[in-house]
N, C-alpha and C. Protein backbone atom coordinates (compact mmCIF):
# COMPACT_ATOMS: atom_id res chain seq x y z
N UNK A 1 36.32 16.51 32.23
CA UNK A 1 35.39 15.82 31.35
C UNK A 1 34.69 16.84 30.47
N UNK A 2 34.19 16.66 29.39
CA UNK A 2 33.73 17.27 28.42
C UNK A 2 32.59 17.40 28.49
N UNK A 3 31.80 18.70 27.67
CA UNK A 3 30.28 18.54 28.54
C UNK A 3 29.98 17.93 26.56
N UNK A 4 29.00 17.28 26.85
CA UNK A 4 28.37 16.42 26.11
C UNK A 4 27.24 17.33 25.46
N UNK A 5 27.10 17.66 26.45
CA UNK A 5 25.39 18.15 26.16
C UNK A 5 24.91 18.79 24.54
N UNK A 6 26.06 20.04 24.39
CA UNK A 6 26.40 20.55 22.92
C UNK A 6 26.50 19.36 22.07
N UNK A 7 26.77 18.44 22.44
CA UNK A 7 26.86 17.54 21.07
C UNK A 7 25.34 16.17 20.77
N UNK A 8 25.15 16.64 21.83
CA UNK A 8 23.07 15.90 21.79
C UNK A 8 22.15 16.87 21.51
N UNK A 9 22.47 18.02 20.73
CA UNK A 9 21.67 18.95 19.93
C UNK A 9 21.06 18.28 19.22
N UNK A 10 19.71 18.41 18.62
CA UNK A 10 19.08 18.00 17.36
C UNK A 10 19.23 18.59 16.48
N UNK A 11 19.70 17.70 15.09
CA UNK A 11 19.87 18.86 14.10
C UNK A 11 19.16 19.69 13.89
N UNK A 12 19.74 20.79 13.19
CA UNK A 12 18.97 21.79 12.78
C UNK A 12 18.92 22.21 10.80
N UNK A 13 17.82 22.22 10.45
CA UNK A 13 17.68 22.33 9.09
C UNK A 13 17.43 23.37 8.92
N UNK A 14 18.38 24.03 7.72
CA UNK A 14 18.05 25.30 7.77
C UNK A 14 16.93 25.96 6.55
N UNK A 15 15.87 24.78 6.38
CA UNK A 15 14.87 25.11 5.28
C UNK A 15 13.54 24.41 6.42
N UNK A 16 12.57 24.84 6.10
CA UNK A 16 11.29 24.26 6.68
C UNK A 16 10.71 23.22 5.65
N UNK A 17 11.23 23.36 4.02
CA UNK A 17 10.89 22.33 3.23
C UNK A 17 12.23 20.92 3.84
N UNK A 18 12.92 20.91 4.34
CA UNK A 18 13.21 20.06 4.80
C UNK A 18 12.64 18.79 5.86
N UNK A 19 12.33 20.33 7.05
CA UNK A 19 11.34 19.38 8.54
C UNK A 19 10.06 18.94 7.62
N UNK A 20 9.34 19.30 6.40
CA UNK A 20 8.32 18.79 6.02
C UNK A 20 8.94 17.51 5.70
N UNK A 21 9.76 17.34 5.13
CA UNK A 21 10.09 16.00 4.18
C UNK A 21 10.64 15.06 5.54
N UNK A 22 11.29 15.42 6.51
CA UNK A 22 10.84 14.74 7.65
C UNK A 22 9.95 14.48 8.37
N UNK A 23 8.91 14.86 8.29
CA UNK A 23 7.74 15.02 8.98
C UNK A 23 6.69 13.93 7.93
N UNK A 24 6.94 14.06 6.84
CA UNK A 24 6.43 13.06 5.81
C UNK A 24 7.10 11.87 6.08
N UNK A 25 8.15 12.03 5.94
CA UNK A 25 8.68 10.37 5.99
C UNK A 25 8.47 10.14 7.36
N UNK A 26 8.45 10.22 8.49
CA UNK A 26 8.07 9.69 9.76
C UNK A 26 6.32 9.02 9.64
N UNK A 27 5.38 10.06 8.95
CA UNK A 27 4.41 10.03 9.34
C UNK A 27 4.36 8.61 7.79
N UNK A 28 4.73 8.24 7.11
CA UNK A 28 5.11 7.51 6.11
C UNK A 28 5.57 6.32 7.04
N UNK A 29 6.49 6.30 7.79
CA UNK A 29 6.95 4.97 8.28
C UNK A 29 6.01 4.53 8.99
N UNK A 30 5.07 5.59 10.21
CA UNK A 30 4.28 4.84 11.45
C UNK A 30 3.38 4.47 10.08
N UNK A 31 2.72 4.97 9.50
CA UNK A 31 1.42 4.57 8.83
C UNK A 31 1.46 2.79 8.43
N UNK A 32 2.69 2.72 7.54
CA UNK A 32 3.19 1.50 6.53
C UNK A 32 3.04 0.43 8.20
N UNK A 33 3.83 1.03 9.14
CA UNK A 33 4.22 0.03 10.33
C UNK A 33 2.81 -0.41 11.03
N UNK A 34 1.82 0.30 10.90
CA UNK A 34 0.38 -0.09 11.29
C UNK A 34 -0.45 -0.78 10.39
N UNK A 35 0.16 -0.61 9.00
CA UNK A 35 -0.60 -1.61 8.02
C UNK A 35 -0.11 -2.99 8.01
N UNK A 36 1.19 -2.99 8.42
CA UNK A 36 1.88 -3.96 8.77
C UNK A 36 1.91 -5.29 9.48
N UNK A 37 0.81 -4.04 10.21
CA UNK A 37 0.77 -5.03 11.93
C UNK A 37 -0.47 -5.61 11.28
N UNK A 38 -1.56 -4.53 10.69
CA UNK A 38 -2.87 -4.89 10.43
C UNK A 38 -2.85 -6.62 9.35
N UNK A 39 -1.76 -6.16 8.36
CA UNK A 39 -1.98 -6.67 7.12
C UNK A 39 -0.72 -8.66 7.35
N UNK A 40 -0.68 -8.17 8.82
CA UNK A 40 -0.02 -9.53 9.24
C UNK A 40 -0.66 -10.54 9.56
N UNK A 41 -1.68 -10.12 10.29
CA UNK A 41 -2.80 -10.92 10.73
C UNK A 41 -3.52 -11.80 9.63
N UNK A 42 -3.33 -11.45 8.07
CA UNK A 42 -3.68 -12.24 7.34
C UNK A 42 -2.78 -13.14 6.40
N UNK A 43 -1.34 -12.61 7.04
CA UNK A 43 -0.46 -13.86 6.33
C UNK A 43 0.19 -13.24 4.82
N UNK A 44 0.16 -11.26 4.78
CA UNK A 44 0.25 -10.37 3.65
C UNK A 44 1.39 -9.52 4.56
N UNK A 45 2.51 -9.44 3.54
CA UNK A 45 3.12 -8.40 3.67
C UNK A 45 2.35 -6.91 2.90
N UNK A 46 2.80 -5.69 3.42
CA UNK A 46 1.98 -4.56 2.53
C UNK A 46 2.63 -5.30 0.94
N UNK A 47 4.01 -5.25 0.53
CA UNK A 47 3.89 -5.35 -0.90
C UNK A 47 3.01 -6.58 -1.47
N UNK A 48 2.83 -7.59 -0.98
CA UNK A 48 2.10 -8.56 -0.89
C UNK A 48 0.60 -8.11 -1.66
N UNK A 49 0.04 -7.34 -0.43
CA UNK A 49 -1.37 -6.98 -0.94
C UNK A 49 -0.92 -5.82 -1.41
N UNK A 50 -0.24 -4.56 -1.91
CA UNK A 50 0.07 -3.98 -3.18
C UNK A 50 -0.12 -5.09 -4.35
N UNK A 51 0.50 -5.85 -4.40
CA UNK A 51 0.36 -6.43 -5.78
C UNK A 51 -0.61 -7.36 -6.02
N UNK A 52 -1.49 -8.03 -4.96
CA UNK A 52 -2.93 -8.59 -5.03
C UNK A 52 -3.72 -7.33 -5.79
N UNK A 53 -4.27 -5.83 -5.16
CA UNK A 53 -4.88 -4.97 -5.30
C UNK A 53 -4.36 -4.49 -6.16
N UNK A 54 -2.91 -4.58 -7.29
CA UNK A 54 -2.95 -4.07 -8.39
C UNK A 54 -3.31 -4.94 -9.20
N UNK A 55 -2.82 -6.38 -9.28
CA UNK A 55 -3.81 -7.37 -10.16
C UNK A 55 -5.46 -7.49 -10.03
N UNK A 56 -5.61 -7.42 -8.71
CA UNK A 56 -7.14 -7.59 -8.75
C UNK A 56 -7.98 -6.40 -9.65
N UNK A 57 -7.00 -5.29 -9.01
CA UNK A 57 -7.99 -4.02 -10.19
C UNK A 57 -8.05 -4.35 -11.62
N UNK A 58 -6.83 -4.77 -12.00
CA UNK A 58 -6.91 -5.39 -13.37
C UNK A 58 -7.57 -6.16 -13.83
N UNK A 59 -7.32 -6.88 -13.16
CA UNK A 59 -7.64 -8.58 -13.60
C UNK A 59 -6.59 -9.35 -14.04
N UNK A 60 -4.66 -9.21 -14.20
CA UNK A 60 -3.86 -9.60 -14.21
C UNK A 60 -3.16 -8.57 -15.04
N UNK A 61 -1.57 -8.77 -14.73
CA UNK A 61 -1.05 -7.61 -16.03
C UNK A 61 0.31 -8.54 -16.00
N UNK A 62 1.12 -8.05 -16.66
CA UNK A 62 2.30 -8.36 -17.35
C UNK A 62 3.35 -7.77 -16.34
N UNK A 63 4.54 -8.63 -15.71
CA UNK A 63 5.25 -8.49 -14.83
C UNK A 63 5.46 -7.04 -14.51
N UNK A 64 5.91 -6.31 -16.37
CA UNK A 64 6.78 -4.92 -16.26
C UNK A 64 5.89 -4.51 -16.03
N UNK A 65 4.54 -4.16 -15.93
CA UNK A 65 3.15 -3.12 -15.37
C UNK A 65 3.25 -3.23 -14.02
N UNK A 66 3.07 -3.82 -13.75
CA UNK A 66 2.68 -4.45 -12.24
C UNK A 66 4.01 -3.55 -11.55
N UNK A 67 5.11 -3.85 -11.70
CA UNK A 67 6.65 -2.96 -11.54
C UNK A 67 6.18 -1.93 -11.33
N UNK A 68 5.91 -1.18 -13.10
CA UNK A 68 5.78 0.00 -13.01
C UNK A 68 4.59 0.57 -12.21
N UNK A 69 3.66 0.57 -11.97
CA UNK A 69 2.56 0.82 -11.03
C UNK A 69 2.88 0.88 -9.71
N UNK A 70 3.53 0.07 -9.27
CA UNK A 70 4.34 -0.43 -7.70
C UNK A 70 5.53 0.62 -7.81
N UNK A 71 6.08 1.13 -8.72
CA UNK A 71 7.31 1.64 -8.47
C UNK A 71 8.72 0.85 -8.23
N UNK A 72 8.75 -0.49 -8.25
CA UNK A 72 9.88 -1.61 -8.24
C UNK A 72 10.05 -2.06 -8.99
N UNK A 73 11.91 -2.48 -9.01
CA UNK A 73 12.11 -3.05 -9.59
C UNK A 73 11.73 -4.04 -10.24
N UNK A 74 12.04 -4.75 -11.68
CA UNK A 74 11.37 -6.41 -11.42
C UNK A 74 12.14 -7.37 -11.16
N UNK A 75 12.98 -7.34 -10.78
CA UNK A 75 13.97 -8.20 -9.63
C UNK A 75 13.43 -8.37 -8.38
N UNK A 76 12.84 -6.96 -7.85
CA UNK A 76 12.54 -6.98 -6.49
C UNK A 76 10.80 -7.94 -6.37
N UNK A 77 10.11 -7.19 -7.30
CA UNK A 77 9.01 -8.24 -7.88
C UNK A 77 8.70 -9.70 -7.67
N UNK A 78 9.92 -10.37 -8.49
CA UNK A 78 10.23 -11.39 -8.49
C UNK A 78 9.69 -12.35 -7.11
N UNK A 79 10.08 -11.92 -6.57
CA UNK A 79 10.29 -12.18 -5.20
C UNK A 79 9.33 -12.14 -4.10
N UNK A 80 8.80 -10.82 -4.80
CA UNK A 80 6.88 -10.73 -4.05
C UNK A 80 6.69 -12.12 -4.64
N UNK A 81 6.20 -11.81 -6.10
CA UNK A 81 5.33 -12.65 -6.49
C UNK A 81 5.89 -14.33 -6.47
N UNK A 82 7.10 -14.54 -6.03
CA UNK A 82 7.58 -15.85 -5.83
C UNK A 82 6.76 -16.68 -4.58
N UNK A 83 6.57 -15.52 -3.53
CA UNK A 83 5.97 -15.74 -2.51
C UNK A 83 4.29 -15.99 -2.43
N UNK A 84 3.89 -15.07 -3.49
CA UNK A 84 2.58 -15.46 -3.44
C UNK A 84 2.01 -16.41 -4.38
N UNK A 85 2.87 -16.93 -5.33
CA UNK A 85 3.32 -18.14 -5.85
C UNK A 85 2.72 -19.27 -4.95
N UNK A 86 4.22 -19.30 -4.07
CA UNK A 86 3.99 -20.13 -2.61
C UNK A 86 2.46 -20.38 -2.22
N UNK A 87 1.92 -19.30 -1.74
CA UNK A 87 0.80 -19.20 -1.09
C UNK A 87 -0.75 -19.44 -2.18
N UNK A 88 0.17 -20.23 -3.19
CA UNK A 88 -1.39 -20.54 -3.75
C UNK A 88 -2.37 -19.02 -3.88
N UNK A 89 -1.91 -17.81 -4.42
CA UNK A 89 -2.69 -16.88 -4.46
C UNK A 89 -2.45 -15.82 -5.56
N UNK A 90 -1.69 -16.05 -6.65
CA UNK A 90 -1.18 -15.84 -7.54
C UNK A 90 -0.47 -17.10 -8.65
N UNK A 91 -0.80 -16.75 -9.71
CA UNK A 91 0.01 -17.40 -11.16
C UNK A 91 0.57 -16.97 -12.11
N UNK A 92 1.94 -17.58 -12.75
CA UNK A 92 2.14 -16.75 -13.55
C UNK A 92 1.94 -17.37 -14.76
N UNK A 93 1.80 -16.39 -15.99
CA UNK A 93 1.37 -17.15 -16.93
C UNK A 93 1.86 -16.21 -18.41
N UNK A 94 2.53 -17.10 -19.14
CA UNK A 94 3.06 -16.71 -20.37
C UNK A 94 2.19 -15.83 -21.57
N UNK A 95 2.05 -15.18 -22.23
CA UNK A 95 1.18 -14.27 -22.74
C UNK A 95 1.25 -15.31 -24.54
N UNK A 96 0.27 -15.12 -24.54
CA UNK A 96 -0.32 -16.14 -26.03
C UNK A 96 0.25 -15.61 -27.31
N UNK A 97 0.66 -14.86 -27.20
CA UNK A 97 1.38 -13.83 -28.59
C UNK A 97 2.61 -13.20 -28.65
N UNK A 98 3.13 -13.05 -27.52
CA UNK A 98 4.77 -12.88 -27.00
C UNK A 98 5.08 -13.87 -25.90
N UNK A 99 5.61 -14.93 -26.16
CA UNK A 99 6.21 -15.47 -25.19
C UNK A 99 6.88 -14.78 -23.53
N UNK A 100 7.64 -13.93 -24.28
CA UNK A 100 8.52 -13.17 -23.71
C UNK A 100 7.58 -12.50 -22.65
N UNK A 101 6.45 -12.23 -22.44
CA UNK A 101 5.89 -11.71 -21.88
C UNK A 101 5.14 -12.57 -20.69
N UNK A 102 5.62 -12.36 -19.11
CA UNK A 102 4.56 -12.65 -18.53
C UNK A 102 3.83 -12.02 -17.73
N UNK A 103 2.77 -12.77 -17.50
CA UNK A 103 1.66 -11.93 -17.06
C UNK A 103 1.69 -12.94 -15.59
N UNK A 104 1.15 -11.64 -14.49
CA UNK A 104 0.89 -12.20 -13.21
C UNK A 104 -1.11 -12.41 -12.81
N UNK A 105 -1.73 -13.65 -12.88
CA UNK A 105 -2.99 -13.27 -12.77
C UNK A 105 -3.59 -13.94 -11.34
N UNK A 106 -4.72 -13.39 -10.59
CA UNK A 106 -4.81 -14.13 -9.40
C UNK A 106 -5.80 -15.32 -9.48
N UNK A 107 -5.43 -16.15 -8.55
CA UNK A 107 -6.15 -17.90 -8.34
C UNK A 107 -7.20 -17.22 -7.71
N UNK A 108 -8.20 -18.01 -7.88
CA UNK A 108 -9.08 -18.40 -7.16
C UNK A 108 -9.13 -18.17 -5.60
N UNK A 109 -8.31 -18.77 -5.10
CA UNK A 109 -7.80 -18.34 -3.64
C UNK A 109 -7.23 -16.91 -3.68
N UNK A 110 -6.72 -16.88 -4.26
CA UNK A 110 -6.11 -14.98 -3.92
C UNK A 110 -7.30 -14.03 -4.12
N UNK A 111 -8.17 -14.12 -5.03
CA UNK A 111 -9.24 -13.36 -5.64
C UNK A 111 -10.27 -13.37 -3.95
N UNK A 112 -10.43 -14.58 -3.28
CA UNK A 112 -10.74 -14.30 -1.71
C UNK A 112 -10.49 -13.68 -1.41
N UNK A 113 -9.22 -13.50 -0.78
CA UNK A 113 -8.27 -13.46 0.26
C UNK A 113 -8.37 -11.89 -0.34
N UNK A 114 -7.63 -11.57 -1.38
CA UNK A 114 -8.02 -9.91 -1.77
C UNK A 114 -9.49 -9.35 -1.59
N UNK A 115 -10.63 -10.39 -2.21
CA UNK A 115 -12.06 -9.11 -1.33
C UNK A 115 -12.05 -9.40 -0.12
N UNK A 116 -11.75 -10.16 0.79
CA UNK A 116 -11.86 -10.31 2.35
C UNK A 116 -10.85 -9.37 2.94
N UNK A 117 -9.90 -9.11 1.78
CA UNK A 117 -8.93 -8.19 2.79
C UNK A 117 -9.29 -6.45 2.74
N UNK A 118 -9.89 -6.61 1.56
CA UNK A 118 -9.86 -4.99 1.45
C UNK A 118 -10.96 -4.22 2.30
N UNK A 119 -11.70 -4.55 3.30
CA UNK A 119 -12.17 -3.93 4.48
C UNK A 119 -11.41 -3.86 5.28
N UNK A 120 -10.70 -4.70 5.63
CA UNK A 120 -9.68 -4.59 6.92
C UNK A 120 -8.56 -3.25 6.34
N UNK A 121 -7.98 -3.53 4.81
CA UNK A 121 -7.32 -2.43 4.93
C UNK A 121 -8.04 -1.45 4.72
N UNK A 122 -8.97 -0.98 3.96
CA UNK A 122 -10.11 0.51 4.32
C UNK A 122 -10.01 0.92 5.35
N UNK A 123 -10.30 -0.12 6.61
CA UNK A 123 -10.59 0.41 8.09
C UNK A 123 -8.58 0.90 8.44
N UNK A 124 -7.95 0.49 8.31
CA UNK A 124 -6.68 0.31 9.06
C UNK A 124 -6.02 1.75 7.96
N UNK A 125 -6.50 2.03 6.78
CA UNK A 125 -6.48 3.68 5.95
C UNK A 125 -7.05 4.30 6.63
N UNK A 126 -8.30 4.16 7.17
CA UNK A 126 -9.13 4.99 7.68
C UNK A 126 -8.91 5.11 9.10
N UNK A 127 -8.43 4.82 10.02
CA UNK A 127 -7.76 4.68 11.23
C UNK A 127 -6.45 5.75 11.47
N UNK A 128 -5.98 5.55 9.86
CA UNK A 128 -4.19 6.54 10.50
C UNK A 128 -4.53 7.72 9.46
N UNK A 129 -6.03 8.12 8.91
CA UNK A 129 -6.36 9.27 8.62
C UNK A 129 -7.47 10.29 9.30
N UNK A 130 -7.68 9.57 10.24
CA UNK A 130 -8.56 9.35 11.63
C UNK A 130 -8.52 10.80 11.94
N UNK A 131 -7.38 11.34 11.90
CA UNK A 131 -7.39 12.61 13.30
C UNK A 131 -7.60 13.76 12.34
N UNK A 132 -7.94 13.49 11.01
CA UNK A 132 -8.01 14.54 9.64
C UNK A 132 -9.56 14.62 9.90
N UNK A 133 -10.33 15.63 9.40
CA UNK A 133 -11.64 15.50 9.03
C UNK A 133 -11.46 15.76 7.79
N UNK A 134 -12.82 15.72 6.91
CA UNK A 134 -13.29 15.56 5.90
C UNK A 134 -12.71 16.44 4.93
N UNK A 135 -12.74 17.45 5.16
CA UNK A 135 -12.21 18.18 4.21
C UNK A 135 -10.73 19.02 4.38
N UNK A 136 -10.06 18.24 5.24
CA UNK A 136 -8.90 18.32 5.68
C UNK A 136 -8.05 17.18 4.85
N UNK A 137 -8.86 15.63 4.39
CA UNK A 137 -8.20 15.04 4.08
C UNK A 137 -8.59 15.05 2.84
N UNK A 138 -9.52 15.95 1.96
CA UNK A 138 -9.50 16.01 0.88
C UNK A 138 -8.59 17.39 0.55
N UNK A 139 -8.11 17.99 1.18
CA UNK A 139 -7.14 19.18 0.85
C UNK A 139 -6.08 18.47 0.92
N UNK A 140 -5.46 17.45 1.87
CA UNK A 140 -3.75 16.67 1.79
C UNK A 140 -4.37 15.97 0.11
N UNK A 141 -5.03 15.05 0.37
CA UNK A 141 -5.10 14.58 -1.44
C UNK A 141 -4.64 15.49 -2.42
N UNK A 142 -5.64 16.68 -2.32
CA UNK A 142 -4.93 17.49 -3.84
C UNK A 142 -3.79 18.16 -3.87
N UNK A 143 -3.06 18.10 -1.92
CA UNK A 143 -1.87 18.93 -2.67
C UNK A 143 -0.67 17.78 -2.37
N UNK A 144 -0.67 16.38 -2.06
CA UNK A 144 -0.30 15.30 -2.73
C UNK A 144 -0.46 14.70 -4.14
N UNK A 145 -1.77 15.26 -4.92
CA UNK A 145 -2.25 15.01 -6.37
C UNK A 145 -0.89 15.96 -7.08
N UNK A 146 -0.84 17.27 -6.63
CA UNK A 146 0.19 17.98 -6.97
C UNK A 146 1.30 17.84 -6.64
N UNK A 147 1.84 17.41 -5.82
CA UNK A 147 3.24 16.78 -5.77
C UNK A 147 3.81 15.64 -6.60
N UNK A 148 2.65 15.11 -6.86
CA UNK A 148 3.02 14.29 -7.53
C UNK A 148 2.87 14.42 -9.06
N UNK A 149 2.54 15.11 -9.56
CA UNK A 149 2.54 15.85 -10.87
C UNK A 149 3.40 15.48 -11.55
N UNK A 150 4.00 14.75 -12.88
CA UNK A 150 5.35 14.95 -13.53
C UNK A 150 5.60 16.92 -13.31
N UNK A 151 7.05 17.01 -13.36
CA UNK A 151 7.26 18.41 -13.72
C UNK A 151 7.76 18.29 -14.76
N UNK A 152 7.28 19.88 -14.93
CA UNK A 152 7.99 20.40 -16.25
C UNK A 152 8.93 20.48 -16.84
N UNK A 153 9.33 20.69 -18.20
CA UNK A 153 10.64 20.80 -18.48
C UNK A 153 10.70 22.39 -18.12
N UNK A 154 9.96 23.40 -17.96
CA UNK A 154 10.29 24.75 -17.93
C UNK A 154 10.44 24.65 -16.20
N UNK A 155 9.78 24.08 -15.01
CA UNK A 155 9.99 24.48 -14.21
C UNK A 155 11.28 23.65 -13.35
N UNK A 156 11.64 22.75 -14.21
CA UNK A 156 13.09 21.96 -13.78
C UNK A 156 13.94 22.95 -14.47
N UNK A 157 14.00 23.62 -15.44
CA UNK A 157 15.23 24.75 -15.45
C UNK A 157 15.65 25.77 -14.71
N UNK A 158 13.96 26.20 -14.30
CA UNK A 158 13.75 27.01 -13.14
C UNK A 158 14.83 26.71 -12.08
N UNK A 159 14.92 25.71 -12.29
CA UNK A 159 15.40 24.86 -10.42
C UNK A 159 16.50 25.04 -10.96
N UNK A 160 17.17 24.60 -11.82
CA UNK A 160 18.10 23.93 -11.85
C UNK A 160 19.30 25.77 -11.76
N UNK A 161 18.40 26.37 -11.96
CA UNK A 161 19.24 28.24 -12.46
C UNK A 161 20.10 29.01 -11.30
């Protein structure tokens, strides 16, 4: 029989910017999976209240904003907002000067349901940033502010050399 054991190694990466980008996306999945749990209890998927809390900041926007802000498609969109459609907590509504344009704005009921929710998610942010102190989690902010930076055209050649 074959010994096994050699082949239940954990990979091995041979960059440490790698185990970070694992170490991000893990700590990325539990987080989303606890907002999940949190943000179930009120009958909200997270993209759900993503797109309550990007209309509410607004006050409504036009399908392709709302996309672009979220980072999704508007196919995938669709589909949120079909749902919160459903739920009486969103409308959509044709724009007065381009047809072509619609805009997603919240009811009455959603405009609730979004300030009643946004303590629960504060606390349930503030829960899976918990084991950070203060100025621990204002140092991940700025060098997440910097990651997220557009880059350059000079330092993408860099890379690319």
């Amino acid at each position: 029989m074959k010994n096994v054991s050699a082949n239940n190694k954990r990979p091995f990466f041979s960059t440490y910017t790698t185990s970070l980008w694992i170490r991000f996306l893990r700590f990325n999945l539990q987080s989303h999976k606890k907002l999940e749990t949190d943000l179930e209890k009120l009958g909200l998927t997270p993209p759900q209240f993503y797109v309550l809390a990007t209309i509410g900041y607004a006050g409504g926007l036009p399908f392709g904003e709302i996309g672009a802000k979220m980072m999704v498609t508007v196919s995938n969109l669709t589909g949120i907002v079909d749902r919160l459609e459903e739920k009486k907590l969103v409308q959509r509504k044709r724009d007065d000067k381009d047809r072509r344009v619609v805009h997603v704005i919240m009811t009455e009921k959603g405009a609730k349901l979004y300030k009643s929710t946004i303590p629960i998610f504060e606390k349930s942010i503030a829960e899976i940033f918990q084991r950070l102190e203060g100025p621990q989690q204002k140092e991940l902010s700025t060098l997440l502010r910097k990651l997220n930076e557009p880059r350059s055209a000079d330092s993408e050649k860099a890379t690319r050399v």
